[in-house]
Protein backbone atom coordinates (compact mmCIF):
# COMPACT_ATOMS: atom_id res chain seq x y z
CA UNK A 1 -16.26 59.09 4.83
CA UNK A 2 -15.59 58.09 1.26
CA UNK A 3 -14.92 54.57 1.02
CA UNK A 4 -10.99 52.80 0.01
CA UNK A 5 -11.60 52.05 -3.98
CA UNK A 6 -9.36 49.32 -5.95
CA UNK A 7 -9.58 48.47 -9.30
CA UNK A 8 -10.37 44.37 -8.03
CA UNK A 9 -11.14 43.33 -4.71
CA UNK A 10 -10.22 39.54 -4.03
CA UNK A 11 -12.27 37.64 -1.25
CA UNK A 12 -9.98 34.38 0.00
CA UNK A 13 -6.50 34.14 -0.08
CA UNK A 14 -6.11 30.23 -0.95
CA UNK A 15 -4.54 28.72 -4.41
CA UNK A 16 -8.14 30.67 -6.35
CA UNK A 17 -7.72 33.81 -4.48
CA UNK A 18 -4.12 34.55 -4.51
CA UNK A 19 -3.78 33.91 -7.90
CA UNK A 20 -6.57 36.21 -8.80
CA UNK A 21 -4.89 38.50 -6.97
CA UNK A 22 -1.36 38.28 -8.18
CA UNK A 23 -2.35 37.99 -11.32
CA UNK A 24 -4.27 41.51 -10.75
CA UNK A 25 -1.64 43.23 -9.83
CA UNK A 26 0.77 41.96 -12.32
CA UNK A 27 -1.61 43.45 -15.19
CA UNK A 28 -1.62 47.04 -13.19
CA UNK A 29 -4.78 47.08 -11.34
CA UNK A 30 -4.93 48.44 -7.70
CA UNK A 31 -5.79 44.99 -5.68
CA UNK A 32 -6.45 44.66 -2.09
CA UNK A 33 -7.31 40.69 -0.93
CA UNK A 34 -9.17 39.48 2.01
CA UNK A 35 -8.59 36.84 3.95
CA UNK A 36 -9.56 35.55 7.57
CA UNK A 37 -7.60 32.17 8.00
CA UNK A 38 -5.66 32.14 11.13
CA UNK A 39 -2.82 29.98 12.19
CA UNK A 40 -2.08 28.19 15.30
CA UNK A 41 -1.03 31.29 17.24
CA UNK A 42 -4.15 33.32 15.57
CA UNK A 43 -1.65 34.79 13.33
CA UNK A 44 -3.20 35.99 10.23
CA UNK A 45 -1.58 33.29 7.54
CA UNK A 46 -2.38 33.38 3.85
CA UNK A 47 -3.23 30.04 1.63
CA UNK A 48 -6.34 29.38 2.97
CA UNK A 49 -7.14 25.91 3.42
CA UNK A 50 -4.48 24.20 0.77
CA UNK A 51 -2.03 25.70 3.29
CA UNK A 52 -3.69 24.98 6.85
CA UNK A 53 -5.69 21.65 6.26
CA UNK A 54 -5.26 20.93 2.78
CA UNK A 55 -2.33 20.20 -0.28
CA UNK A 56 0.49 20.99 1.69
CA UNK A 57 0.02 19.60 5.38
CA UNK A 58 -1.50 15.90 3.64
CA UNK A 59 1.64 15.73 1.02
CA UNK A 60 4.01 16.57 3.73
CA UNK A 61 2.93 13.78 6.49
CA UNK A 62 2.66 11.33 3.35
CA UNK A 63 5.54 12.04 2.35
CA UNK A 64 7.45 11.80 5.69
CA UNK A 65 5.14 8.55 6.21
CA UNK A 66 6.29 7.05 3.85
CA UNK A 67 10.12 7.78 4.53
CA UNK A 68 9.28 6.32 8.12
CA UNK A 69 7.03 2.92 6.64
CA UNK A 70 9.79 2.49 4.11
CA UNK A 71 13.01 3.00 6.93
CA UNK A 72 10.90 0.66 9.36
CA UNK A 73 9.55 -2.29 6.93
CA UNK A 74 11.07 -2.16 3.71
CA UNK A 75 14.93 -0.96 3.86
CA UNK A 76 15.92 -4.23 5.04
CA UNK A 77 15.01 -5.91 2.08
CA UNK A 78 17.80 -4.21 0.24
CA UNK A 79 20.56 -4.23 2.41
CA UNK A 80 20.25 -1.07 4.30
CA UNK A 81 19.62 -1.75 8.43
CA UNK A 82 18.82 0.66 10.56
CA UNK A 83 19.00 0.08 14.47
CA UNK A 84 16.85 1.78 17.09
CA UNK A 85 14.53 3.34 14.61
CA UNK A 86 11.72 5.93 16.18
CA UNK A 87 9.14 8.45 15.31
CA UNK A 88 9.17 11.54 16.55
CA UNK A 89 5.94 12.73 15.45
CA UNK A 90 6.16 16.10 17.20
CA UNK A 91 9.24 16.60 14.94
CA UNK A 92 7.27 15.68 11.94
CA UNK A 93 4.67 17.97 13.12
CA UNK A 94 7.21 20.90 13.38
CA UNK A 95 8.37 19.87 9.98
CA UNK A 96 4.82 20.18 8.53
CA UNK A 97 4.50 23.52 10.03
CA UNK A 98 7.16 24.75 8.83
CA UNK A 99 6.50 24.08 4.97
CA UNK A 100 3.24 25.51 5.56
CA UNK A 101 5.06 28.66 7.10
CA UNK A 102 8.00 29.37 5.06
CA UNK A 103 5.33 28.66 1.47
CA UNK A 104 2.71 31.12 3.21
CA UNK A 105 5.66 33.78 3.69
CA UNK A 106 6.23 33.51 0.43
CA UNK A 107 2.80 34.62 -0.97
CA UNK A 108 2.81 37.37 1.16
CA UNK A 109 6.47 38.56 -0.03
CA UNK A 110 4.11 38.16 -3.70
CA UNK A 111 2.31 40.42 -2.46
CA UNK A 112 4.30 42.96 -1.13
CA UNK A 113 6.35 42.92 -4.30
CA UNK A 114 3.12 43.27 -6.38
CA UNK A 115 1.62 46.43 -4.06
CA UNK A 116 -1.51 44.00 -3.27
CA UNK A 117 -2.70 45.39 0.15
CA UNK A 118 -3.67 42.30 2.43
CA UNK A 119 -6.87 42.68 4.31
CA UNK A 120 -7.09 39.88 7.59
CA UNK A 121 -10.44 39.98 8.43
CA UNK A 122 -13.88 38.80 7.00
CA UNK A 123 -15.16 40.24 3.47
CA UNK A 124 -18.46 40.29 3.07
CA UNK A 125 -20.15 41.01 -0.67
CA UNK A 126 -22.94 44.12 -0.45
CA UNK A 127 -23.35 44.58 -4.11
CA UNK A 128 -22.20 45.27 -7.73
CA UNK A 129 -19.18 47.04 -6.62
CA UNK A 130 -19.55 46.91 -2.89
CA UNK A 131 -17.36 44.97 -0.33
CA UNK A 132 -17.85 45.16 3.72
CA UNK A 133 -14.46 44.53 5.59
CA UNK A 134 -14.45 43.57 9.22
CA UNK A 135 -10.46 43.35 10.78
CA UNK A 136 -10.31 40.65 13.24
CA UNK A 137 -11.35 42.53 16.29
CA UNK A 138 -11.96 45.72 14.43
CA UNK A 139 -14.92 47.86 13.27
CA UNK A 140 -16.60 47.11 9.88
CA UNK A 141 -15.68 49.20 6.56
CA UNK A 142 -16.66 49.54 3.57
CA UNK A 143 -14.52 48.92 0.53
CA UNK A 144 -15.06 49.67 -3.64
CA UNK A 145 -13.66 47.96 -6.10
CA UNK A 146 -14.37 48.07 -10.06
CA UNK A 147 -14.53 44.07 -9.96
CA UNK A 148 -14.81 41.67 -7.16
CA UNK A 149 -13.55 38.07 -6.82
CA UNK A 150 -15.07 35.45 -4.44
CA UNK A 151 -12.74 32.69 -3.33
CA UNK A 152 -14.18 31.62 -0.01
CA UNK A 153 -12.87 28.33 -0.25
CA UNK A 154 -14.54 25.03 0.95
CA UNK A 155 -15.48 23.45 4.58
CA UNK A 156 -15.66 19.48 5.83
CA UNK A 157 -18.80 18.40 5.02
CA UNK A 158 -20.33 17.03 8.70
CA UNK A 159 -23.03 14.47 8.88
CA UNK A 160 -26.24 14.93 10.67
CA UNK A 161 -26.16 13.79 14.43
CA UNK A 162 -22.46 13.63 14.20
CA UNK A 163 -20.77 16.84 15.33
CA UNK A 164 -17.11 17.24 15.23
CA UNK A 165 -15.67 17.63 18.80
CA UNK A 166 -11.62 18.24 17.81
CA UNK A 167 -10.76 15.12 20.12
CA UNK A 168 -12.58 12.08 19.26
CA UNK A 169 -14.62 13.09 16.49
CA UNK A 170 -13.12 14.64 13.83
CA UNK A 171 -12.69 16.80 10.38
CA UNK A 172 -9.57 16.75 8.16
CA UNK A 173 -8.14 19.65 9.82
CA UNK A 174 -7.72 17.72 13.00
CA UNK A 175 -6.57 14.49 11.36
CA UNK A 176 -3.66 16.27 10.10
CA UNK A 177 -2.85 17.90 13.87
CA UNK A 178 -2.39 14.77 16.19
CA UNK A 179 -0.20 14.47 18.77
CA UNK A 180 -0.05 10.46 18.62
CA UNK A 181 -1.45 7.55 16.33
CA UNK A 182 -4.76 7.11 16.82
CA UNK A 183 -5.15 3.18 18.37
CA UNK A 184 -7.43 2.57 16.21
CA UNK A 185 -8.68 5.49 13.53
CA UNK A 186 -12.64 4.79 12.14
CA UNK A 187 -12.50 6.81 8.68
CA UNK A 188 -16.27 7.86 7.19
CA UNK A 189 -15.65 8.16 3.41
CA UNK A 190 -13.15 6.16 1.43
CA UNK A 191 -12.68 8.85 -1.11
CA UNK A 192 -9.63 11.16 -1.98
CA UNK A 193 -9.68 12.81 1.57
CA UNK A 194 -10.67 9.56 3.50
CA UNK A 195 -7.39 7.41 1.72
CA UNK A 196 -4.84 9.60 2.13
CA UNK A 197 -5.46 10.32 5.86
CA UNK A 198 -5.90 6.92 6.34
CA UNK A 199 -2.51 6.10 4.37
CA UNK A 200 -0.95 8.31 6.95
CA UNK A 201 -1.75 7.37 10.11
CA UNK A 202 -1.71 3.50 8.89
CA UNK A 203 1.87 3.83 8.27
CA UNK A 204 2.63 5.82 11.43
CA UNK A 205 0.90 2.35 13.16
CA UNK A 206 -2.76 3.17 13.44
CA UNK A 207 -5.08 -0.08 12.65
CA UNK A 208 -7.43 1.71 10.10
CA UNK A 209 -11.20 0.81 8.90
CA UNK A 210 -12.93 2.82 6.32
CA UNK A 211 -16.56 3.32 5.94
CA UNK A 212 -18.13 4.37 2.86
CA UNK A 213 -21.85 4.00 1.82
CA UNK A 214 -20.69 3.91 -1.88
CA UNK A 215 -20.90 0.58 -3.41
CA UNK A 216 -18.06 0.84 -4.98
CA UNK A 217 -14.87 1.70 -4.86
CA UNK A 218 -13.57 5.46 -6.63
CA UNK A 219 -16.27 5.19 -8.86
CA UNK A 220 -15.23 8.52 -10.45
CA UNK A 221 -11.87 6.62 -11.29
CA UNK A 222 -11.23 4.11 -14.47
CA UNK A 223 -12.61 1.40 -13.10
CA UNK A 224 -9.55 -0.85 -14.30
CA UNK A 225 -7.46 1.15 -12.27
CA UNK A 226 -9.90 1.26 -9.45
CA UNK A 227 -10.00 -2.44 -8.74
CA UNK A 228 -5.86 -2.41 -8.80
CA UNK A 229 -5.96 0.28 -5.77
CA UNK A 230 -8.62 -1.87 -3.40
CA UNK A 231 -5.83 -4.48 -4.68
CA UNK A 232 -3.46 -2.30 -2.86
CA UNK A 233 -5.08 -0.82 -0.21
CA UNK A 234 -6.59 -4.10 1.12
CA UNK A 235 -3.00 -5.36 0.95
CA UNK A 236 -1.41 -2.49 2.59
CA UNK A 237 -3.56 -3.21 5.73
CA UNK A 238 -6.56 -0.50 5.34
CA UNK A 239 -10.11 -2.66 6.70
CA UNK A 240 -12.34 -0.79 3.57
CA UNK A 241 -15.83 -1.51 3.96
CA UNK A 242 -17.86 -0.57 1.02
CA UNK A 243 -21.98 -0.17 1.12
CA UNK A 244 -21.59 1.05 4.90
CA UNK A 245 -23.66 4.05 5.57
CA UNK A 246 -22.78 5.71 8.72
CA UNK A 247 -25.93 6.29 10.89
CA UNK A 248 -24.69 7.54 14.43
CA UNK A 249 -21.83 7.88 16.98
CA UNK A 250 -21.58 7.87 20.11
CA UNK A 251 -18.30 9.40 22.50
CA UNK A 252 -16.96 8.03 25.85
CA UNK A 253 -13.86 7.98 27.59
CA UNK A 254 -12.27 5.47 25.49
CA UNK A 255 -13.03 6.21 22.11
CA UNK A 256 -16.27 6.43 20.36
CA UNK A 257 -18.98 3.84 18.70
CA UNK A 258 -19.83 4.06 15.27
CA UNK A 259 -23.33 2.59 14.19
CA UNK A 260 -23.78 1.65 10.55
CA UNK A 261 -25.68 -0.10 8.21
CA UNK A 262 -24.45 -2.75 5.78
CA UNK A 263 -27.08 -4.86 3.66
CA UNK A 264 -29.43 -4.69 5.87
CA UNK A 265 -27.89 -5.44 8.84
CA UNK A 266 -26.96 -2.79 11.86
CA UNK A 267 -23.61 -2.86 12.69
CA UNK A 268 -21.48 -1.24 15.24
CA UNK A 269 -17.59 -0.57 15.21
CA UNK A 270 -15.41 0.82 18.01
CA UNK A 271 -12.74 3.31 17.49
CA UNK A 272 -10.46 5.09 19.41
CA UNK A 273 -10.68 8.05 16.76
CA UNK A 274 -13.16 8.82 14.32
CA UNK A 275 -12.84 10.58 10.96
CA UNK A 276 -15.44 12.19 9.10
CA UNK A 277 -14.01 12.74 5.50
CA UNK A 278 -17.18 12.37 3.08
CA UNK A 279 -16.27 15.24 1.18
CA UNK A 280 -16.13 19.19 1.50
CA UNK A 281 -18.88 22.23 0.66
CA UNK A 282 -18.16 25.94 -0.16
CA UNK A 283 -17.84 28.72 2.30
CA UNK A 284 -20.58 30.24 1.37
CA UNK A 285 -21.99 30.55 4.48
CA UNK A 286 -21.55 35.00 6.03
CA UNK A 287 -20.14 35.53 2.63
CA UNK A 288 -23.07 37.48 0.36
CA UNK A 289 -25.66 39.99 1.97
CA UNK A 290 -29.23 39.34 0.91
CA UNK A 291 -29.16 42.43 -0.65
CA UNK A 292 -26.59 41.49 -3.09
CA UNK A 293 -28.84 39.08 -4.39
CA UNK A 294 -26.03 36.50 -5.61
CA UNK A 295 -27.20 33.30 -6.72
CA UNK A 296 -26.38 30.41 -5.20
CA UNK A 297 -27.62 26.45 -5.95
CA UNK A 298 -28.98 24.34 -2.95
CA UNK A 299 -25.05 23.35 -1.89
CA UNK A 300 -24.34 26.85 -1.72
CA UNK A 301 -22.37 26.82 -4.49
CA UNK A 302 -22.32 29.99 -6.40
CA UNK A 303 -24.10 30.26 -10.17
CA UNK A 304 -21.57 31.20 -12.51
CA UNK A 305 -21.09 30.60 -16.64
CA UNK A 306 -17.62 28.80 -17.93
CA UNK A 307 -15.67 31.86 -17.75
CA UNK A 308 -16.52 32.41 -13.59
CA UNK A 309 -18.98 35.10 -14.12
CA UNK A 310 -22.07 35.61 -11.63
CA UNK A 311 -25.31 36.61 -12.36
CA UNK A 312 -23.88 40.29 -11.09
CA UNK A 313 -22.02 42.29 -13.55
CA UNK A 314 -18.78 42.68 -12.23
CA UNK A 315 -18.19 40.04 -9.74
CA UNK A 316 -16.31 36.76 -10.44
CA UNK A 317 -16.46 33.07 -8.29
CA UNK A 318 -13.46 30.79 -8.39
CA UNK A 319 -12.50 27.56 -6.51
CA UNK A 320 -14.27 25.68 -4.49
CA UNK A 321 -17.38 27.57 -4.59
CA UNK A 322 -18.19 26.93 -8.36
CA UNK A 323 -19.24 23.89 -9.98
CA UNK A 324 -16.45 21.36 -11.23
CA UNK A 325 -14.11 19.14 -8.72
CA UNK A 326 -12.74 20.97 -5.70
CA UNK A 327 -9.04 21.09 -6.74
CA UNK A 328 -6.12 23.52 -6.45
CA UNK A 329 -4.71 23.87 -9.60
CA UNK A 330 -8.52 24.05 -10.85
CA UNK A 331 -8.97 27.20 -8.85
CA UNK A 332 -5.55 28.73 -9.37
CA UNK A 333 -6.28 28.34 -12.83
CA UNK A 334 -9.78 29.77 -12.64
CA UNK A 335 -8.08 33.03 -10.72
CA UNK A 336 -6.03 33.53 -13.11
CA UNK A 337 -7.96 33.32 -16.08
CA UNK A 338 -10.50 35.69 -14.55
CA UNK A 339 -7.83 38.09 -13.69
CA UNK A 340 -6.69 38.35 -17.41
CA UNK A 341 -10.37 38.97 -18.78
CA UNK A 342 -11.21 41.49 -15.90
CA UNK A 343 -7.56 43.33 -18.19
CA UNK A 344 -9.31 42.75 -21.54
CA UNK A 345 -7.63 38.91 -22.45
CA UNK A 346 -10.26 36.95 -24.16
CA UNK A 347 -8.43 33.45 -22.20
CA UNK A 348 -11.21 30.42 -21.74
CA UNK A 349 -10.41 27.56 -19.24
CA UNK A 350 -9.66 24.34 -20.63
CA UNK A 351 -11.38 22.20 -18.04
CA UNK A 352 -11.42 18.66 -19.74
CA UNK A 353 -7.61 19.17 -19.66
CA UNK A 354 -7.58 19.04 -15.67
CA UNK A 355 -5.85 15.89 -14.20
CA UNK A 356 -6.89 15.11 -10.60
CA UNK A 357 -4.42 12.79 -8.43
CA UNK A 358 -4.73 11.12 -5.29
CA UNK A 359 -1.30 11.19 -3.12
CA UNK A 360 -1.68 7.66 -1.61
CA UNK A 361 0.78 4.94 -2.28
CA UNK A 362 0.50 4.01 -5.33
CA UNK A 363 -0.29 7.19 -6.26
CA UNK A 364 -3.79 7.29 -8.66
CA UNK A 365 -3.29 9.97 -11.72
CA UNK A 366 -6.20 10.33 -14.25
CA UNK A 367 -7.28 12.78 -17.10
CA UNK A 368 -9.85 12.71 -19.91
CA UNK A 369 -12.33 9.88 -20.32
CA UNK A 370 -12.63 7.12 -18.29
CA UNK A 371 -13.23 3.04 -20.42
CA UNK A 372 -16.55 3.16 -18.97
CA UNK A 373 -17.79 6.60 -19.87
CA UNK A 374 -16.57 6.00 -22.98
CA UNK A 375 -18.53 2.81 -23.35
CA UNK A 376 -21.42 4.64 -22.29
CA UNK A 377 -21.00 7.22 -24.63
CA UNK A 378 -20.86 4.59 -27.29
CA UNK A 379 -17.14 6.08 -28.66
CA UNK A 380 -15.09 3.46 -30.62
CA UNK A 381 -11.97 3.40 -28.73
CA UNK A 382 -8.63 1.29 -28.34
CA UNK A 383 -6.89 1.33 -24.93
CA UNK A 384 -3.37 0.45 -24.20
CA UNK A 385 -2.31 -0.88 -20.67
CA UNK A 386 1.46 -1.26 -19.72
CA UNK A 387 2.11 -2.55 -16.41
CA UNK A 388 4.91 -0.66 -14.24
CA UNK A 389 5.87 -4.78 -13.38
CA UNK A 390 7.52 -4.55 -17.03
CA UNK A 391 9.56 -1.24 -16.14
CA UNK A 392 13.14 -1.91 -15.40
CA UNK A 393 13.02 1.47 -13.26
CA UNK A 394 10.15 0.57 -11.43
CA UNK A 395 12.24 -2.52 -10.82
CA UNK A 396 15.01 -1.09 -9.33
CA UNK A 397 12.90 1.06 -7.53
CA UNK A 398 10.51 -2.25 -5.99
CA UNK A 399 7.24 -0.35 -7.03
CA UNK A 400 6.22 -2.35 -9.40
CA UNK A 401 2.52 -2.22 -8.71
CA UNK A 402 0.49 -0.31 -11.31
CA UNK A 403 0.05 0.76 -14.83
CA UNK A 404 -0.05 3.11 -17.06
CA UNK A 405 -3.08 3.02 -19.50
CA UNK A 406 -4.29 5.23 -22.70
CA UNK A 407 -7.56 5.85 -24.48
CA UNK A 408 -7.33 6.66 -27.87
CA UNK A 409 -10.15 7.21 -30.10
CA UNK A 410 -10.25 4.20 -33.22
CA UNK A 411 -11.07 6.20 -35.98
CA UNK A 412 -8.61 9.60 -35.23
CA UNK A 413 -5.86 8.30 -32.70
CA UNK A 414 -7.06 11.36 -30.88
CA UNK A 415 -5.83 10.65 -26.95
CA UNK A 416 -9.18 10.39 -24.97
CA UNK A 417 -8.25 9.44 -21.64
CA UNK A 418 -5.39 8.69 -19.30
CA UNK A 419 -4.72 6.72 -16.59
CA UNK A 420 -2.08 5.99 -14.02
CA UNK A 421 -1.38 3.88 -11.10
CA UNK A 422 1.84 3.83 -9.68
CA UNK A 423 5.00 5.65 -7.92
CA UNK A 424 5.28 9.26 -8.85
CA UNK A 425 2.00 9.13 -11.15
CA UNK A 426 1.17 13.03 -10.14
CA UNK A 427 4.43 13.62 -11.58
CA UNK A 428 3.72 11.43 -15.14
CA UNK A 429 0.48 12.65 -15.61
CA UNK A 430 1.77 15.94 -16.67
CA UNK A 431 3.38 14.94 -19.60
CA UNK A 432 -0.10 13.84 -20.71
CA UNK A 433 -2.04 16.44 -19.89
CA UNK A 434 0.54 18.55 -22.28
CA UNK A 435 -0.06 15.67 -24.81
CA UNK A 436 -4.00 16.35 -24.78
CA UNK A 437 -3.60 20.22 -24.80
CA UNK A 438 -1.66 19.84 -28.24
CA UNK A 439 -4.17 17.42 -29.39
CA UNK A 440 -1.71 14.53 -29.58
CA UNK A 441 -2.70 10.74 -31.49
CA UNK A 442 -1.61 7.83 -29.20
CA UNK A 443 1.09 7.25 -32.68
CA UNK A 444 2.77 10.44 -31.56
CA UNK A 445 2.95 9.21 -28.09
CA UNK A 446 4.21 5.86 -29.14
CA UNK A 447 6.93 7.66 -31.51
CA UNK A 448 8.04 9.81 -28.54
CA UNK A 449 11.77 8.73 -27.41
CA UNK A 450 11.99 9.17 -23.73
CA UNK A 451 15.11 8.78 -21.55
CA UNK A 452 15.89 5.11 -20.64
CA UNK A 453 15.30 3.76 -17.62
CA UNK A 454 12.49 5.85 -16.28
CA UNK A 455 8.78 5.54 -15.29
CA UNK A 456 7.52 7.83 -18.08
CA UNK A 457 8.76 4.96 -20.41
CA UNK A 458 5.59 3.50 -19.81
CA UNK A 459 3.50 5.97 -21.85
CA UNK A 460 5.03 5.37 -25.52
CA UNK A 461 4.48 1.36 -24.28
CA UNK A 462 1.25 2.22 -23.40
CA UNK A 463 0.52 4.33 -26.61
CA UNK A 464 1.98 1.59 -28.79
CA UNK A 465 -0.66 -1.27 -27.11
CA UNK A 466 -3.34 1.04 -28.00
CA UNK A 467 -2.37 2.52 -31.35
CA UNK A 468 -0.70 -0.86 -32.95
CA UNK A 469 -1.96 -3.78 -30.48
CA UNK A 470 1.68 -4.33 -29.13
CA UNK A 471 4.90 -2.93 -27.78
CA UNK A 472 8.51 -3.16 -27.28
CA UNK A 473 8.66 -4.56 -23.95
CA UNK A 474 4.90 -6.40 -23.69
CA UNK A 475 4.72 -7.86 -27.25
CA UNK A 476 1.19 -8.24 -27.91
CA UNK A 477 -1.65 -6.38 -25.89
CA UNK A 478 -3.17 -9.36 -23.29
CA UNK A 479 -6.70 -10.26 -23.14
CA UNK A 480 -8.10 -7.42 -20.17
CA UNK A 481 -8.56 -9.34 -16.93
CA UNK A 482 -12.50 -9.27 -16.00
């Protein structure tokens, strides 16, 4: 039997794969996409895991969280009272489901529009041009395709001796599927993952302790910026315990018993619930045949050069199987890019233009170079801080905590880096990551007129401090804290 030909065969249907795929079609080629994420009901579901366990079940809960922490603690303070207040956290649970459902519909109405046949099974790369397809429950076939994308997507990361059990023990996936508030939730891992499950179920009235073995806190971030979150957090209730490396746990009818290690000393905490969120790996794993001879590093991540190409003529790797952080719009982007040069476009990925963002409150929005990399690097720079305290928005709005702060470089202006702290900084990051695209001076920034009062305000301050040592609304630039 002669096997089903496309033009590009897409393996993964999450933010990487479907826009691969999409994209595809758009341009003419004959696409078919596999995928073998389930829901609930063992429905196949596309999104992969930025649908099930990932973007959109996280920002949903912290987002209703946050409606329920405000309604419950905060309201009062400004004259609104609300009597017999509850959480229904099946309801929010529904809710979250149904965002998932009705955004997964809508890829597959993309595809449908776009001819893309959908595949739910398991892909499996032979070769150059060579893709096995099982169905769930079916018999194996064998597909041809011209090109072939792998999107495979990432998995929890587990640590050895401590298997997840889907009760007491367990990975993101579960954290975001509870049926109550943990009594008391252990987190392992106090990075992106770690803080904004923790954010949840804090608000929803979990007592929370985190456990990282780093020894200190978001190092990746600016570390200004970094010591105002632990400012935060700490404040907001979260027990963070830095430099404590996780070395067993035990389960019992209560809860479970987490042994660590912290300066020397053995330690042991008791939980009722216990998170493992130190970070996430690529689905590698049943993916390639050995005969394809793919290479792949010792994390399983797949070799590829800046424009997603393997070491196999023909086949692509986007997402969270390729080097670089393990972000949506970083994959999306890749699957798209790869999509136009598989049609002939000669498009390049603009990675040092990629913001990252953690959802917690305040939200933590960065791009470019952070003070200290640029200290390291030994490039003259100014910086410009302007703290959301100053913001007559943020006033009237009571989130006042944060900043916004800009690198620029001392000699050109050029903006370096960018920083933000604060309520709705995934939202004024953007502006800035447009600014850096265009190649913007922190002058043009500090020139730029935007509408009064907002948050965004805070950038032309900010630009201003760092380009002319003052602004409007701060005067001169104060003396950085230690």
């Amino acid at each position: 039997m002669t096997a089903q030909s496309y033009d590009v065969i897409v393996i993964g249907a999450g933010p990487a794969g479907y826009a691969a795929a999409i994209r595809s079609a758009q341009l003419g080629k004959k696409t078919a996409c596999i995928d073998r994420k389930l829901n609930a009901a063992n429905e196949p579901r596309l999104g992969g895991t930025c649908f099930s366990a990932g973007c959109i079940p996280s920002k949903t809960l912290l987002e209703l969280s946050e409606f329920y922490e405000h309604a419950s603690q905060f309201l009062s303070q400004h004259g609104l009272r609300y009597e017999h207040l509850s959480l229904d956290l099946e309801a929010m649970m529904a809710r979250k489901e149904q965002v998932i459902d009705n955004l997964a519909q809508g890829i597959a109405t993309l595809f449908k529009a776009h001819g893309i046949t959908w595949l739910a099974g398991h892909g499996l790369l032979l070769g150059e041009r060579r893709v096995g397809f099982t169905p769930h429950g079916g018999v194996p076939q064998s597909l041809e395709a011209e090109h072939i994308v792998l999107a495979p997507g990432s998995v929890p990361v587990t640590l050895p001796g401590i298997a997840f059990d889907g009760l007491r023990i367990i990975d993101s996936a579960d954290a975001l599927s509870l049926t109550a508030p943990p009594k008391r939730l252990g987190v392992v891992g106090a990075g992106v993952i770690g803080l904004e499950l923790a954010s949840i179920w804090r608000r929803l009235g979990s007592e929370v302790v985190l456990l990282d073995a780093q020894e200190s806190f978001l190092s990746h971030c600016d570390e200004q910026i970094m010591r105002e979150a632990q400012r935060n957090f700490v404040r907001q209730g979260l027990d963070l315990r830095l430099n404590a490396r996780v070395t067993g746990a035990q389960v019992d009818d209560q809860g479970v018993s987490v042994q660590y290690q912290h300066e020397g000393h053995a330690l042991e905490e008791r939980v009722t619930h216990l998170l493992v969120a130190v970070g996430r790996q690529p689905a590698t794993d049943g993916l390639i045949s050995p005969q394809a001879e793919l290479a792949l590093d010792e994390y399983g991540l797949i070799h590829v050069n800046e424009v997603c190409e393997t070491t196999l003529p023909g086949v692509y790797a986007v997402g969270d199987c390729v080097r670089g952080p393990m972000l949506a719009h970083k994959g999306a982007e890749e699957g798209r890019v790869v999509a136009e040069r598989i049609c002939g476009e000669d498009i390049q990925i603009h990675y040092s233009t990629i913001p990252q963002v953690i959802y917690t409150l305040p939200e933590i929005a960065w791009l470019g170079k952070t003070e200290q990399a640029l200290k390291a690097e030994g490039v003259p720079y100014r910086s410009g801080v302007f703290p959301f305290s100053v913001s007559g928005r943020a006033r009237a709005m009571d989130a006042t905590s944060g900043m916004v702060k800009l690198l620029t470089h001392q000699e050109n202006d050029r903006l370096l880096g960018a920083h933000i702290i604060g309520a709705q900084a995934s939202e004024l990051i953007a502006s800035l990551v447009v600014a850096m695209e265009f190649g913007a001076c922190g002058e043009d920034l500090a020139r730029m007129v935007f509408p009064h009062p907002t948050l965004a305000q805070a950038i032309p301050e900010a630009a201003a401090l760092a380009t002319q040592g003052y602004s409007l609304h701060m005067g001169r630039a104060p003396t950085p804290s230690p």
